[in-house]
Protein backbone atom coordinates (compact mmCIF):
# COMPACT_ATOMS: atom_id res chain seq x y z
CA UNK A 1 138.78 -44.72 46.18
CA UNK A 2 136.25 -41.77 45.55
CA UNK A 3 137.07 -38.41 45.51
CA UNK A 4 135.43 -37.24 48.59
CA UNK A 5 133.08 -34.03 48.93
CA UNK A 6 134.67 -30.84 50.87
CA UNK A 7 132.22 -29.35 53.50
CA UNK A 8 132.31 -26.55 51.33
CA UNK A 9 131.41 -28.38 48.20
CA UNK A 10 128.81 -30.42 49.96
CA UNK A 11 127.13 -27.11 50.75
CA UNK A 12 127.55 -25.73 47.34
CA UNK A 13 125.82 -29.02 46.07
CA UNK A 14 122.84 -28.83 48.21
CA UNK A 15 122.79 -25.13 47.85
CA UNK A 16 121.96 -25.87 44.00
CA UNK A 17 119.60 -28.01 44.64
CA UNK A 18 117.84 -26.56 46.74
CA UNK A 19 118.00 -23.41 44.37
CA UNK A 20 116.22 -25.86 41.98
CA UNK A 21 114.08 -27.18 43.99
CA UNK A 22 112.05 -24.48 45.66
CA UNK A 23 111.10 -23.12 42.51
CA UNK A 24 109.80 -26.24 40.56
CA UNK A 25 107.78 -26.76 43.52
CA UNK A 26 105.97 -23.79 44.28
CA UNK A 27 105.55 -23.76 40.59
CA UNK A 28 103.46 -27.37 40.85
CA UNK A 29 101.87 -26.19 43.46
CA UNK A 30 100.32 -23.03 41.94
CA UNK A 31 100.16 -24.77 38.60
CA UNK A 32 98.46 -27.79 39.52
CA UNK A 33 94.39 -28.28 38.18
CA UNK A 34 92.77 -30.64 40.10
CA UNK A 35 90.24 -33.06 38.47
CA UNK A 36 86.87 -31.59 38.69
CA UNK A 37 84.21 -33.50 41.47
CA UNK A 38 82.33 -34.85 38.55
CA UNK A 39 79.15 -36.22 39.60
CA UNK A 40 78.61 -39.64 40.17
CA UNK A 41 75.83 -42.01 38.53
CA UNK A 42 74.23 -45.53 37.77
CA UNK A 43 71.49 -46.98 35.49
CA UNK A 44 68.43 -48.01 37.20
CA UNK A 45 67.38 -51.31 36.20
CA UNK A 46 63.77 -52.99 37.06
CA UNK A 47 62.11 -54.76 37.55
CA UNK A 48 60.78 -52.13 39.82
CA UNK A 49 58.71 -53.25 43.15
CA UNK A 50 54.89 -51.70 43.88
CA UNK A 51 54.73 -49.91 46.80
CA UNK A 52 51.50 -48.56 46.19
CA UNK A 53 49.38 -46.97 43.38
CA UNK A 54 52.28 -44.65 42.26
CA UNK A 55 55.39 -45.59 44.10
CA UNK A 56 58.06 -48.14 43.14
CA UNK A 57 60.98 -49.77 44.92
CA UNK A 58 64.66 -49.28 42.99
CA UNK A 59 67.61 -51.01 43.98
CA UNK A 60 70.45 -49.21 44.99
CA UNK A 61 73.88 -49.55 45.09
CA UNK A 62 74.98 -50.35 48.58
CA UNK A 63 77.30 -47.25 48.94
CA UNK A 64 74.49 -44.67 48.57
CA UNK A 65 72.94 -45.34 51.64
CA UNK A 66 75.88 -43.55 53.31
CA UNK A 67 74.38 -40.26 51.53
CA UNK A 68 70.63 -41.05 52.23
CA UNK A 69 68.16 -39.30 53.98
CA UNK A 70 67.60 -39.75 57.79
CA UNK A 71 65.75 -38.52 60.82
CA UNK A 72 68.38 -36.51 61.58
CA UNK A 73 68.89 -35.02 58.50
CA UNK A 74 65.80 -35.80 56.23
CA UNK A 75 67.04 -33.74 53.10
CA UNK A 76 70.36 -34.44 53.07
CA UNK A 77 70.57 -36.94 50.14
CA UNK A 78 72.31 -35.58 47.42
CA UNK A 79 70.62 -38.22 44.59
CA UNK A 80 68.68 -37.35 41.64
CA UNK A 81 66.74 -39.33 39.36
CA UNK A 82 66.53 -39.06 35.90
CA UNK A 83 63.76 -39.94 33.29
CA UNK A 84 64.52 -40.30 29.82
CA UNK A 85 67.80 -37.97 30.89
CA UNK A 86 65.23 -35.62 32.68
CA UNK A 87 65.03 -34.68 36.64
CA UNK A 88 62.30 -36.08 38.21
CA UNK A 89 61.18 -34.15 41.62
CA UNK A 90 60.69 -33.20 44.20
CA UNK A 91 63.20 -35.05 45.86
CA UNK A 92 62.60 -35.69 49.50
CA UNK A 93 58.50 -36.66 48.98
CA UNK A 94 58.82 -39.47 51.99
CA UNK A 95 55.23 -41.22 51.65
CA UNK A 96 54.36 -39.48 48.90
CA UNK A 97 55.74 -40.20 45.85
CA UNK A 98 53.86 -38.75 43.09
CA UNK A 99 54.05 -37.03 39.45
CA UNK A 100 57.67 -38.07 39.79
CA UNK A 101 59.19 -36.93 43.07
CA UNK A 102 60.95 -39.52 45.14
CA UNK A 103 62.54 -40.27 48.51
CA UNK A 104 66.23 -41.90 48.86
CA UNK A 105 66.09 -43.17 52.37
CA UNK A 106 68.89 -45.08 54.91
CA UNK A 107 68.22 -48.53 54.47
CA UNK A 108 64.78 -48.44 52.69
CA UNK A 109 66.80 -47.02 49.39
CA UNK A 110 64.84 -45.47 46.38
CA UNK A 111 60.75 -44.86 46.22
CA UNK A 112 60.08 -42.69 43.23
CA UNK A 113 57.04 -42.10 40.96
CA UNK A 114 57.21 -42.18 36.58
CA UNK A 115 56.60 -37.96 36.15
CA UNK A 116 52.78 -39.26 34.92
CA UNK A 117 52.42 -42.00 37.74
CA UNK A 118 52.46 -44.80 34.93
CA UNK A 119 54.37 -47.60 35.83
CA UNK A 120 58.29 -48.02 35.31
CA UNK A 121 58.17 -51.46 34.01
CA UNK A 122 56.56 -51.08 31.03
CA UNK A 123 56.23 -47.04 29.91
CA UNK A 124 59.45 -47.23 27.81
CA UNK A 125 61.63 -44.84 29.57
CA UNK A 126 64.57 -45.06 31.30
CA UNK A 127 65.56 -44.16 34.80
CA UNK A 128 69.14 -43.18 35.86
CA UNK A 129 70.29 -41.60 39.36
CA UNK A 130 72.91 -39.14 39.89
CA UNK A 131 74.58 -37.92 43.06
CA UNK A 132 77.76 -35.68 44.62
């Protein structure tokens, strides 16, 4: 048979522990880093679709449409596109994508322009996205 606790030895216990506890915790708590919101990105990979003189048609992946632009909030996409590791911009050029700026748009996904209006497919550079 086990020696069995006292009341006053079960309170002693849970005293100490408690003593223990408390302190660890609010140490963690104070102590604890969290992982920096490091931004997000993906490789954009042609071949790239004409929309017209200067614009081209980039596949997305599906998940960014949740941060595109829309009527109701027409610069609220938080994507940027990189040349050769560069910005390209402005962002939010719907219909007019030009001397690099884009548009990242719900369910039409990316338009953007090369920063010299050559075309994607063959002017040697690559093109990256980035968002938050």
């Amino acid at each position: 048979m086990a020696p069995s606790l006292t009341l006053s030895q079960a309170l002693k216990a849970i005293i100490v522990v408690l003593a223990i506890y408390f302190p660890v915790a609010i140490h963690l708590h104070y102590s604890y880093i969290p992982q920096p919101d490091l931004p997000k990105s993906a490789q954009l990979s042609g071949p790239f679709q004409r929309v017209n003189e200067t614009a081209w048609h980039a596949d997305l992946p599906p998940k960014l449409d949740a941060i595109a632009d829309v009527n109701w909030g027409p610069s609220r996409s938080t994507l940027v596109v990189l040349e050769n590791g560069h910005p390209l911009g402005p962002p939010h050029a719907r219909w007019h994508a030009t001397n690099g700026s884009y548009w990242h748009w719900r369910g039409e996904g990316l338009v953007f322009s090369a920063s010299d209006n050559s075309d994607p497919n063959s002017n040697g550079r690559t093109y990256s996205v980035t968002w938050k």
